[in-house]
PDB file of N, CA and C in Angstrom:
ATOM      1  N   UNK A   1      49.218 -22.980   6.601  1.00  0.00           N
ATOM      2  CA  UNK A   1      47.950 -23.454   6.097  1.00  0.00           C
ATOM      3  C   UNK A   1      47.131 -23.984   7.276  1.00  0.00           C
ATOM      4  N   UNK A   2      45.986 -23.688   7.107  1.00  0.00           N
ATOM      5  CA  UNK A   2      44.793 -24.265   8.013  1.00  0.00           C
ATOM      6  C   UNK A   2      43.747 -25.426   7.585  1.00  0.00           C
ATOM      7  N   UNK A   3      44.222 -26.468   8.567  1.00  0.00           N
ATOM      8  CA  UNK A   3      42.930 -27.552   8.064  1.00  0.00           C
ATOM      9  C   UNK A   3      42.117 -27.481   9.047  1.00  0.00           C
ATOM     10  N   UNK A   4      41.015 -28.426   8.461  1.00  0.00           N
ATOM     11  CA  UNK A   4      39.773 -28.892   9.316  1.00  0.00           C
ATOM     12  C   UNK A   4      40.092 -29.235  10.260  1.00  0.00           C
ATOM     13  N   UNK A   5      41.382 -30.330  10.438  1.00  0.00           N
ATOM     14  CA  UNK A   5      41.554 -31.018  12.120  1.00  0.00           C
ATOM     15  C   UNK A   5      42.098 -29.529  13.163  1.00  0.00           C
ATOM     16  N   UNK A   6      42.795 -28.533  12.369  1.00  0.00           N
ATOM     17  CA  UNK A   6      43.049 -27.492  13.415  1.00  0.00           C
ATOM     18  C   UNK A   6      42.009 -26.802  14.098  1.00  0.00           C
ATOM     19  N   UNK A   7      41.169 -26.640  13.301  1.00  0.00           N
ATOM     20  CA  UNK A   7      39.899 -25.688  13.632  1.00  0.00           C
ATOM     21  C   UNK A   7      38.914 -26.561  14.551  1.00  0.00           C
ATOM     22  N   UNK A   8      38.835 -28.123  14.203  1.00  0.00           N
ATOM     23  CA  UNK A   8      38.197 -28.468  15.572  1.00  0.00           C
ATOM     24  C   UNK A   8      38.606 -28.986  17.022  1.00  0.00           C
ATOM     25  N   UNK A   9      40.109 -29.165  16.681  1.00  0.00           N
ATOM     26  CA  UNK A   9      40.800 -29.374  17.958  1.00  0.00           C
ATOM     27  C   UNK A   9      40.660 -27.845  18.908  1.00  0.00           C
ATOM     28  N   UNK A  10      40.823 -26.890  18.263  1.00  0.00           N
ATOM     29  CA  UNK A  10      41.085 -25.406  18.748  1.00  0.00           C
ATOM     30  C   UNK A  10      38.962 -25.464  19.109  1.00  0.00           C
ATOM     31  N   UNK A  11      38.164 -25.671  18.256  1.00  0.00           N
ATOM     32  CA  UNK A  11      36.431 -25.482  19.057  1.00  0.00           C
ATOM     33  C   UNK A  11      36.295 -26.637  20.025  1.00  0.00           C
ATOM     34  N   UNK A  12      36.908 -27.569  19.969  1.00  0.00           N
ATOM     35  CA  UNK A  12      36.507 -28.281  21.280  1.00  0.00           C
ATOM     36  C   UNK A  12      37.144 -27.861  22.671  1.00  0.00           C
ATOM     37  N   UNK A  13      38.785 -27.129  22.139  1.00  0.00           N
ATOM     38  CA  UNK A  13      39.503 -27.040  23.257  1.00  0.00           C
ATOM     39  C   UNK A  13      38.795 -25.483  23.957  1.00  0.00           C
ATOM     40  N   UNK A  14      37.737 -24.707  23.289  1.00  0.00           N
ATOM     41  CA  UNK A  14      37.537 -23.388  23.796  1.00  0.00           C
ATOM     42  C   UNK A  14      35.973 -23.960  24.311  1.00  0.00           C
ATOM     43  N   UNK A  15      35.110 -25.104  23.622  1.00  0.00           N
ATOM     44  CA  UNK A  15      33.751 -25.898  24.535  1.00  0.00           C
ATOM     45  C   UNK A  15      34.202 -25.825  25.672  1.00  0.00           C
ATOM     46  N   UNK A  16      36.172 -26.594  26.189  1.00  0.00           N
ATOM     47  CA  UNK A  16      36.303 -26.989  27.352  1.00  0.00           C
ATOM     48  C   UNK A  16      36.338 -26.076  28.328  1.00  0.00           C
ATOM     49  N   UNK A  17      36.532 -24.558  27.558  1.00  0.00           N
ATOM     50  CA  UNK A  17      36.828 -23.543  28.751  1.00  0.00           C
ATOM     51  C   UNK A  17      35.720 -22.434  28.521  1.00  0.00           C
ATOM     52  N   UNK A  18      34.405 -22.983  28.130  1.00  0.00           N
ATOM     53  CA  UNK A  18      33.786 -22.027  28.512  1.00  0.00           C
ATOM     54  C   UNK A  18      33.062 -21.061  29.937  1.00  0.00           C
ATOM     55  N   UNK A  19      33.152 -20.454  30.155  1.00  0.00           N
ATOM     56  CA  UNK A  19      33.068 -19.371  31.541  1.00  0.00           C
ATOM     57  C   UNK A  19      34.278 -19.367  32.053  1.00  0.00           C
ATOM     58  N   UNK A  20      35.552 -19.788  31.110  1.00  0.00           N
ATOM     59  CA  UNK A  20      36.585 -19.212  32.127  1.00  0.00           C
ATOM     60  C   UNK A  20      37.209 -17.900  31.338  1.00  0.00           C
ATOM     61  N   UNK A  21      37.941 -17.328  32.229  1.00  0.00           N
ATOM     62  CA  UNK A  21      38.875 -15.666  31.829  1.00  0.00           C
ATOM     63  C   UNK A  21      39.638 -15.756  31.273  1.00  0.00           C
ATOM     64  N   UNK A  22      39.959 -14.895  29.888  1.00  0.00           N
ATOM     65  CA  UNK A  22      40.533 -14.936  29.081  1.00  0.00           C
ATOM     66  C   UNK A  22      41.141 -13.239  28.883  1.00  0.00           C
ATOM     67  N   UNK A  23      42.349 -13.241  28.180  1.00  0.00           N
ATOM     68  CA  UNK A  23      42.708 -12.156  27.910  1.00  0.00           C
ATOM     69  C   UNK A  23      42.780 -12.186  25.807  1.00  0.00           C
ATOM     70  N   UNK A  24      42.295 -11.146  25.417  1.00  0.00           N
ATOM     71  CA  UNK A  24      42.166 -11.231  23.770  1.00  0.00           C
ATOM     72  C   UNK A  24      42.895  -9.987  23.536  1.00  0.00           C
ATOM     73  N   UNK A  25      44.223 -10.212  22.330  1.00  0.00           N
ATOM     74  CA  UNK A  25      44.849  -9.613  21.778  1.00  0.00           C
ATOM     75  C   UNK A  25      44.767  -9.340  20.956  1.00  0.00           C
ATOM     76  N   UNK A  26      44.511  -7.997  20.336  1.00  0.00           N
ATOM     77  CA  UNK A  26      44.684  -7.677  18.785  1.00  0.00           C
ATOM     78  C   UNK A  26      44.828  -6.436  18.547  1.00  0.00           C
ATOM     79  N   UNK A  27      44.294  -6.428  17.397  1.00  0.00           N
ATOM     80  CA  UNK A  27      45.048  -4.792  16.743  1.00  0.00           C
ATOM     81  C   UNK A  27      43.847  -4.137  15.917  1.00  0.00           C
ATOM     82  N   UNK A  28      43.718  -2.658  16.556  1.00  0.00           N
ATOM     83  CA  UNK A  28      42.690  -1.787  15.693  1.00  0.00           C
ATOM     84  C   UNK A  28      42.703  -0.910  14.332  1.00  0.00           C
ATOM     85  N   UNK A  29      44.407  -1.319  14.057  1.00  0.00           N
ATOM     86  CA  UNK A  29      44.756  -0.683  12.764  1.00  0.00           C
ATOM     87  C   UNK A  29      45.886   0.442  13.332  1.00  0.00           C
ATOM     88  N   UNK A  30      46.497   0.417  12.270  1.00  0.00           N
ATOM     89  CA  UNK A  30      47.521   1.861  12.642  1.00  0.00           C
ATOM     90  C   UNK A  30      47.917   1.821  13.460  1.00  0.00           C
ATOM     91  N   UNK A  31      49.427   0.533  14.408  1.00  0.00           N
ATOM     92  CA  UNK A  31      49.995   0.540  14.739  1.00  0.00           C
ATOM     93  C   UNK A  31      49.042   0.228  16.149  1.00  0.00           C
ATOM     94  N   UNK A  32      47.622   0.110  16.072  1.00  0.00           N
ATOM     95  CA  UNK A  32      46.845   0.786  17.694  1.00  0.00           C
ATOM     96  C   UNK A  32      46.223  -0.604  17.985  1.00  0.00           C
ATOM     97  N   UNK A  33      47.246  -1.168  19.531  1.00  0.00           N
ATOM     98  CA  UNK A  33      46.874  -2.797  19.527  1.00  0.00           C
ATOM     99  C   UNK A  33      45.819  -2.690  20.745  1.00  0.00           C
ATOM    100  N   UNK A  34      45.134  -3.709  21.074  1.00  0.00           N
ATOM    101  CA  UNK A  34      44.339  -3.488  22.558  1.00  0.00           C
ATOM    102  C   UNK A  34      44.421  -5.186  23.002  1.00  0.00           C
ATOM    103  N   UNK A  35      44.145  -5.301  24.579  1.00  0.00           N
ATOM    104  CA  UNK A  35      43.991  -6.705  25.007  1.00  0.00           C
ATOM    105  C   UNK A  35      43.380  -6.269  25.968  1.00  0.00           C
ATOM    106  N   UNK A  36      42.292  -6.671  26.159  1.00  0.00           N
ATOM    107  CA  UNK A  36      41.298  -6.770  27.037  1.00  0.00           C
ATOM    108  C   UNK A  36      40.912  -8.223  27.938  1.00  0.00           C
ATOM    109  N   UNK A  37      40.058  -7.866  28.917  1.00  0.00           N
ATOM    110  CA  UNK A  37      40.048  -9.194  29.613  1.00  0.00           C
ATOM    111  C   UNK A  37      38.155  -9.538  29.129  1.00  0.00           C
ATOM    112  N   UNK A  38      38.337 -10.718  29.064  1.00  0.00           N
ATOM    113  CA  UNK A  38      36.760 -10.947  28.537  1.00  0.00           C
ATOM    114  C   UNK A  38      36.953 -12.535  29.907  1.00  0.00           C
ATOM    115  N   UNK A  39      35.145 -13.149  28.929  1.00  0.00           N
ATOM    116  CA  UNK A  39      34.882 -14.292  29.364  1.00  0.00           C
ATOM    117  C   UNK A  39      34.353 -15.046  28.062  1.00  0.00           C
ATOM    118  N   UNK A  40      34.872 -16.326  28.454  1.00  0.00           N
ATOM    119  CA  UNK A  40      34.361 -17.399  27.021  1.00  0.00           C
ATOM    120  C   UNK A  40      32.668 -17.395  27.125  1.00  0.00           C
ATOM    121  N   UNK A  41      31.906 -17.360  26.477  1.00  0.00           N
ATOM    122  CA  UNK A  41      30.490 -17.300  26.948  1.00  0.00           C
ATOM    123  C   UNK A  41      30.221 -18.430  25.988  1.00  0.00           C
ATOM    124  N   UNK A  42      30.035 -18.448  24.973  1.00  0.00           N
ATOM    125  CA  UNK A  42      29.560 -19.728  24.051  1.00  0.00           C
ATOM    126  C   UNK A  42      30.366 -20.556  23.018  1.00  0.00           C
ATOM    127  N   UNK A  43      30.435 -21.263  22.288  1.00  0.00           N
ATOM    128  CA  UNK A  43      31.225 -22.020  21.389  1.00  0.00           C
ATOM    129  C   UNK A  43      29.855 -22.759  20.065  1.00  0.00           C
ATOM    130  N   UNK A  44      30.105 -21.934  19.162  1.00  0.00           N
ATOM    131  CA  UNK A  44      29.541 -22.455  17.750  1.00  0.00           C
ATOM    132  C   UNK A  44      30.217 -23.230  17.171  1.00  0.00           C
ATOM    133  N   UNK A  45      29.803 -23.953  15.622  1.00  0.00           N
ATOM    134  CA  UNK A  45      30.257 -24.604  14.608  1.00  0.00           C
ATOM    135  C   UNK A  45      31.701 -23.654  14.268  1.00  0.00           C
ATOM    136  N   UNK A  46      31.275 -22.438  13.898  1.00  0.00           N
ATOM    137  CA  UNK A  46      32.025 -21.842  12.904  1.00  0.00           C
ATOM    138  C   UNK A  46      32.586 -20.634  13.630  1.00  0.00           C
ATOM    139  N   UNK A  47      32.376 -20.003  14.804  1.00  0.00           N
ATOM    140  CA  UNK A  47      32.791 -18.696  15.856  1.00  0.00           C
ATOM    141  C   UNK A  47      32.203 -19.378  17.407  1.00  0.00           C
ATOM    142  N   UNK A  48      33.158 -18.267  18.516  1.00  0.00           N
ATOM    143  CA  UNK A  48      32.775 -18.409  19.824  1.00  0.00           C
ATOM    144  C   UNK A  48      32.798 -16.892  19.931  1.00  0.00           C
ATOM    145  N   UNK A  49      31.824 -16.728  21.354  1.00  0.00           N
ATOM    146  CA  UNK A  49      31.450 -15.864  21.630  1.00  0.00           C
ATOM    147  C   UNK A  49      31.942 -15.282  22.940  1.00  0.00           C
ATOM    148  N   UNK A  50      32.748 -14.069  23.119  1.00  0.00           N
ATOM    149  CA  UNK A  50      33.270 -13.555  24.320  1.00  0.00           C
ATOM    150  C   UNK A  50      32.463 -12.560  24.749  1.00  0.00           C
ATOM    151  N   UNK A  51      32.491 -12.419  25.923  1.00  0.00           N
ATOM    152  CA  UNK A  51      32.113 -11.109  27.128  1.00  0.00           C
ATOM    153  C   UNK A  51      32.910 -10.543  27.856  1.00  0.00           C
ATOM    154  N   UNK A  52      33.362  -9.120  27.110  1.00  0.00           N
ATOM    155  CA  UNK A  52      34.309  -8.518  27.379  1.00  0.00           C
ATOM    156  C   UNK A  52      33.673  -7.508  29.312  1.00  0.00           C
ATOM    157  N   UNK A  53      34.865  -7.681  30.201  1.00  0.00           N
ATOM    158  CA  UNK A  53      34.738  -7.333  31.548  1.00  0.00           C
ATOM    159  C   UNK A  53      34.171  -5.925  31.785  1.00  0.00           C
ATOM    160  N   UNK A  54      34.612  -5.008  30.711  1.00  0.00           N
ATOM    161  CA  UNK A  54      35.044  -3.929  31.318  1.00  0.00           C
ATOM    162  C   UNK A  54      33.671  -3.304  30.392  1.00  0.00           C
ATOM    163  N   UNK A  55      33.101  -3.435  29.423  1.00  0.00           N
ATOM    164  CA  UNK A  55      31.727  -2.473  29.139  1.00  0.00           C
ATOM    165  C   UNK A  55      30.988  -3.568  28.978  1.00  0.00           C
ATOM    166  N   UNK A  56      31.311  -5.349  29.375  1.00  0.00           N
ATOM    167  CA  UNK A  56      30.165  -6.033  29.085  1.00  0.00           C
ATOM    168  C   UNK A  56      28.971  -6.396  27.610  1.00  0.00           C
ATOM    169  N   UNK A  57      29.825  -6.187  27.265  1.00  0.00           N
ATOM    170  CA  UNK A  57      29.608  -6.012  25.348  1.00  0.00           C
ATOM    171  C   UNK A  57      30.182  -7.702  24.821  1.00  0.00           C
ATOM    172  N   UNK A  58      29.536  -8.271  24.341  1.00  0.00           N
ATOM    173  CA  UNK A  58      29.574  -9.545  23.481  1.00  0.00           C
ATOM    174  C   UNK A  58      30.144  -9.331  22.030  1.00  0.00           C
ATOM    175  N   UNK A  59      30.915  -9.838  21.877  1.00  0.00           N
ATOM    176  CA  UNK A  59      31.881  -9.953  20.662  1.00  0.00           C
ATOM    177  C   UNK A  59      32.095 -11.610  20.171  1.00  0.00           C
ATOM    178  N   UNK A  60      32.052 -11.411  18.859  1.00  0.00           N
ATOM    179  CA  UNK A  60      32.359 -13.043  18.456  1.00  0.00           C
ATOM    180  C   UNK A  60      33.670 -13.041  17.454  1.00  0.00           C
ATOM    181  N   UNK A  61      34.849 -13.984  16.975  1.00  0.00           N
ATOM    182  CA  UNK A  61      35.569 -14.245  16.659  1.00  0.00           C
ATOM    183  C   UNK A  61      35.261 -15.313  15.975  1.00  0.00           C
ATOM    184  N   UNK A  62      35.862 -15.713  15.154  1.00  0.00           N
ATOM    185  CA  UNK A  62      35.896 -17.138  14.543  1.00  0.00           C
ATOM    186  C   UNK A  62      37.181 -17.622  14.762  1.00  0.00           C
ATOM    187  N   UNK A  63      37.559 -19.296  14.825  1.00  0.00           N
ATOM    188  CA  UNK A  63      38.196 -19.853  14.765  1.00  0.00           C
ATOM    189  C   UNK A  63      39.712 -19.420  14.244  1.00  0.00           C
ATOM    190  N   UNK A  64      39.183 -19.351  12.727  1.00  0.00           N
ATOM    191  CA  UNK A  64      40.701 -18.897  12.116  1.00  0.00           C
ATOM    192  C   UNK A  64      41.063 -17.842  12.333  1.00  0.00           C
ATOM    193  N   UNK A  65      40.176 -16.526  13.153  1.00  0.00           N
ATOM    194  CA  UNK A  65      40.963 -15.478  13.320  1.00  0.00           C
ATOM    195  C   UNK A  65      42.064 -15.552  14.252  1.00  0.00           C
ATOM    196  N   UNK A  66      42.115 -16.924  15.565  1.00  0.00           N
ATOM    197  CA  UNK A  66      43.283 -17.331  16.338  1.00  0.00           C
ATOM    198  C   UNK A  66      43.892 -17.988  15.807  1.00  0.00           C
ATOM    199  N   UNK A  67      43.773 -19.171  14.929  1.00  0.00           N
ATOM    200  CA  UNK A  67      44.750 -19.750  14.562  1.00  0.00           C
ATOM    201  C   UNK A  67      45.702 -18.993  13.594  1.00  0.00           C
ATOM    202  N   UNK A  68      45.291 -18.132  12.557  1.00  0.00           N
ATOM    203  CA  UNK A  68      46.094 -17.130  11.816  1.00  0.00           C
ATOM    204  C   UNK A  68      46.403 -16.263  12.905  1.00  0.00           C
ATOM    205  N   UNK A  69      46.245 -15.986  14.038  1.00  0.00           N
ATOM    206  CA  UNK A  69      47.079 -14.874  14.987  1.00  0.00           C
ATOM    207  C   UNK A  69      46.590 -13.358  15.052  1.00  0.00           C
ATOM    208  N   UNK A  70      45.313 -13.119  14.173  1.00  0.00           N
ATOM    209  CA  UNK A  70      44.727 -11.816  14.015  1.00  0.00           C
ATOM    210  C   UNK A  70      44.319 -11.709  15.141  1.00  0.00           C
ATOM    211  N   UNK A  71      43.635 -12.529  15.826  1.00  0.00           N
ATOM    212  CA  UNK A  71      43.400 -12.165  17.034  1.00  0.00           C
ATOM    213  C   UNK A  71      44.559 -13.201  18.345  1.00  0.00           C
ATOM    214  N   UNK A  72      44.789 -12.808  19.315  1.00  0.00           N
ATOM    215  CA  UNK A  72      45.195 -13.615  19.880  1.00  0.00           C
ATOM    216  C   UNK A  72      44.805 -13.786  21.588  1.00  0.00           C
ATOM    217  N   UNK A  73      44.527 -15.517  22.325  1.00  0.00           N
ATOM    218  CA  UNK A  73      43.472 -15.518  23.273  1.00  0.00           C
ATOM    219  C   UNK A  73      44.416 -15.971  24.126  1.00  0.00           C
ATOM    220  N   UNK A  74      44.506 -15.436  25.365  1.00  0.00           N
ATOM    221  CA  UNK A  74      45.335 -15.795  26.844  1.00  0.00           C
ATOM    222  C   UNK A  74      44.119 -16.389  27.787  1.00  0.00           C
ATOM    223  N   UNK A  75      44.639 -17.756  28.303  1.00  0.00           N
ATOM    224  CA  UNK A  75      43.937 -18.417  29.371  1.00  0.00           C
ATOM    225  C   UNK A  75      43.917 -18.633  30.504  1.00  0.00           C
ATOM    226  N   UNK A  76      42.976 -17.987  31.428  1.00  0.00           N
ATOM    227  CA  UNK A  76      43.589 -18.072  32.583  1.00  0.00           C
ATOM    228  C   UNK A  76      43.758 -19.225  33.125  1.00  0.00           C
ATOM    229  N   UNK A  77      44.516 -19.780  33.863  1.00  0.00           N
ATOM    230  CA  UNK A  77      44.723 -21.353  34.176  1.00  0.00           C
ATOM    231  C   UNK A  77      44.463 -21.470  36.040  1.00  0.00           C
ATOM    232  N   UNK A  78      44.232 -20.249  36.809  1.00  0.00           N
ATOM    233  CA  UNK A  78      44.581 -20.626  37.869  1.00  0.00           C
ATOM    234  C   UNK A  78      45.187 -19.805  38.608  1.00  0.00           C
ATOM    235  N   UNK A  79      46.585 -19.371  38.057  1.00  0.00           N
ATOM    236  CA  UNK A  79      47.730 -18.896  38.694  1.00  0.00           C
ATOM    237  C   UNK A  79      48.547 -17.807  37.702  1.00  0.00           C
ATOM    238  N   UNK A  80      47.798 -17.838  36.120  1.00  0.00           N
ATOM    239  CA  UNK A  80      48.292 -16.598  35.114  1.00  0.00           C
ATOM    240  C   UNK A  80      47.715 -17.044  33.760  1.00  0.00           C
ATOM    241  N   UNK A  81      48.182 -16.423  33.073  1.00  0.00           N
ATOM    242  CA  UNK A  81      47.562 -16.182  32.004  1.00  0.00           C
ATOM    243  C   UNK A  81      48.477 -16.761  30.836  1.00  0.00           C
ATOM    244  N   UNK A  82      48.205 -18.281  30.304  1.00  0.00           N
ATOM    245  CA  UNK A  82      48.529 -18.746  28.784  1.00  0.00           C
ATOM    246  C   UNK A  82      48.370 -18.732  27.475  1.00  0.00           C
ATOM    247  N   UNK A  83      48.669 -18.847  27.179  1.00  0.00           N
ATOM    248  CA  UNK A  83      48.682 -18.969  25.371  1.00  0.00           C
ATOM    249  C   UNK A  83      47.025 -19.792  24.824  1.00  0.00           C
ATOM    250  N   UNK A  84      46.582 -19.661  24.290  1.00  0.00           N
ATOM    251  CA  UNK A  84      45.395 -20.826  23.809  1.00  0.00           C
ATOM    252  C   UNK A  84      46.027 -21.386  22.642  1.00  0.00           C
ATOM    253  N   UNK A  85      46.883 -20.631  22.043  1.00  0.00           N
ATOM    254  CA  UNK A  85      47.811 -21.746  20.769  1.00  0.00           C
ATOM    255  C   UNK A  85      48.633 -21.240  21.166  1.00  0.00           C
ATOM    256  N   UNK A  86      49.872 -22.351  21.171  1.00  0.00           N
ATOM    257  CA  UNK A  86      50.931 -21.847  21.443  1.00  0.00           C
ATOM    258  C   UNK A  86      51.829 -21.080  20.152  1.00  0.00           C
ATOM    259  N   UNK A  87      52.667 -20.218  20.596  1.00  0.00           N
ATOM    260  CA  UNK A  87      53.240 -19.156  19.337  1.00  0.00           C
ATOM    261  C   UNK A  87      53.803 -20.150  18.183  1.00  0.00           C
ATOM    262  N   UNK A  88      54.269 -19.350  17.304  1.00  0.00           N
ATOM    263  CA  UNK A  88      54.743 -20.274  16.460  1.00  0.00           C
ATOM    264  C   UNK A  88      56.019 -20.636  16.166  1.00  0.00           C
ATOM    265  N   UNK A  89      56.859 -21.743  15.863  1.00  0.00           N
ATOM    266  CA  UNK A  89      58.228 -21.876  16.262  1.00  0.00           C
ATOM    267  C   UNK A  89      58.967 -21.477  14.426  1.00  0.00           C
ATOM    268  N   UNK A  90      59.680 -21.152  14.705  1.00  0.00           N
ATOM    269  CA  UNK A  90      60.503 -20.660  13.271  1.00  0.00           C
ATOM    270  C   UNK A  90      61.629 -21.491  13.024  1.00  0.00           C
ATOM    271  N   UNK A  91      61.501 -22.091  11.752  1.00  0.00           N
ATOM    272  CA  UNK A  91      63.099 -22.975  11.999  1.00  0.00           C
ATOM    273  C   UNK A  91      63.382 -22.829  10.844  1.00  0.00           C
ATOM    274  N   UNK A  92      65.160 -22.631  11.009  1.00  0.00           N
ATOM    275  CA  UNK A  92      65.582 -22.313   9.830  1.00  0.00           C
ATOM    276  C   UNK A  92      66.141 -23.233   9.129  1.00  0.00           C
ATOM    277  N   UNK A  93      67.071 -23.233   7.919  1.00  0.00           N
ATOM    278  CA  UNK A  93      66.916 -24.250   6.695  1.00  0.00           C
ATOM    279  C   UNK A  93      67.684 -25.906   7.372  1.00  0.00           C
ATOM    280  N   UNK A  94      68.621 -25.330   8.419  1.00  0.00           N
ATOM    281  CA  UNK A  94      69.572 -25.823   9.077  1.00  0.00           C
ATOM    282  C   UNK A  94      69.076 -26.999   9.378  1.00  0.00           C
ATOM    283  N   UNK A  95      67.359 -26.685  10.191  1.00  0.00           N
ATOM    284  CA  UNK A  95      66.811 -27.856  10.886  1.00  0.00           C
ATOM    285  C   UNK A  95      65.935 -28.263  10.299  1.00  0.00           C
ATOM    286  N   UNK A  96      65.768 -28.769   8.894  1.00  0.00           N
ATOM    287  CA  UNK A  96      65.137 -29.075   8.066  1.00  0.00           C
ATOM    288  C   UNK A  96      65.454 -30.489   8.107  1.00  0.00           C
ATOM    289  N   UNK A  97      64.676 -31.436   8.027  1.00  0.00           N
ATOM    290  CA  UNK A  97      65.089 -32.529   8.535  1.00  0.00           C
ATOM    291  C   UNK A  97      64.486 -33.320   7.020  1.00  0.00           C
ATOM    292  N   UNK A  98      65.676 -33.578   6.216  1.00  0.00           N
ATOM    293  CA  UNK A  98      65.263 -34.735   5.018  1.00  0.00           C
ATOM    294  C   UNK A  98      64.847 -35.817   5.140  1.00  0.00           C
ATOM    295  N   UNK A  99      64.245 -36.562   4.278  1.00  0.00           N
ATOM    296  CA  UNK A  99      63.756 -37.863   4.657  1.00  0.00           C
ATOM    297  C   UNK A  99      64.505 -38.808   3.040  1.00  0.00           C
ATOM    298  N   UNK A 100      64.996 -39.431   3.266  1.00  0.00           N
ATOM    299  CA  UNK A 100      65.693 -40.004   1.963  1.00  0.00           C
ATOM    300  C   UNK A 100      64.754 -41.756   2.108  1.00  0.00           C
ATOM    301  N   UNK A 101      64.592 -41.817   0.836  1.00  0.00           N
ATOM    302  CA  UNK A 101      63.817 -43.267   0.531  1.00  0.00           C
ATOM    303  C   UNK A 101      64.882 -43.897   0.868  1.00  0.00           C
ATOM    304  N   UNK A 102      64.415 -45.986   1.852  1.00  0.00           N
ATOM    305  CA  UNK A 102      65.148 -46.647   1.825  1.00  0.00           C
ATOM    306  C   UNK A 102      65.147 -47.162   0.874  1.00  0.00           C
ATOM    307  N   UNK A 103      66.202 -48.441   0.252  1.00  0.00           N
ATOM    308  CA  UNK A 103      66.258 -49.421  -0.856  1.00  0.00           C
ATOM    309  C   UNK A 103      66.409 -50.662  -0.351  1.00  0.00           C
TER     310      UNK A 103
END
């Protein structure tokens, strides 16, 4: 599930990196994925706006299309290329951690 606090922690954290290089992952259907290298160019309420390197073409995304993983954004930091959310961790029933009322 997606709340409000995810979606603006994730638009402030892409305000912070606007004009830097990014790599965007996704999929065109039918098995046919692409990742291209863009640039962060703007940050809205509700979508941000990339500039992809290689035909220079502006594309926008919204928020929840990264946090649901439809799309997915690599950051350059410097020295390679990170995660902008990090993946998601899977845990099984094992590490389910109960919480029992005290008395």
């Amino acid at each position: 599930m997606i709340y409000q606090n995810d979606i603006l922690n994730l638009q402030s954290n892409i305000k912070e990196k606007i004009g830097q290089k990014i790599i965007v992952k996704g999929s065109l259907g039918r098995s046919r994925l692409f990742a291209e290298k863009a640039t962060i160019e703007k940050a809205y309420p509700s979508f941000f706006l990339v500039k992809y390197d290689e035909n220079e073409r502006n594309v926008s995304y919204q928020y929840k299309d990264v946090l649901t993983r439809t799309v997915e954004v690599d950051v350059f930091d410097g020295t390679g290329y990170s995660p902008l959310v990090p993946p998601n961790i899977k845990h099984s029933k094992k590490d389910k951690i109960e919480i029992t009322p005290q008395m």
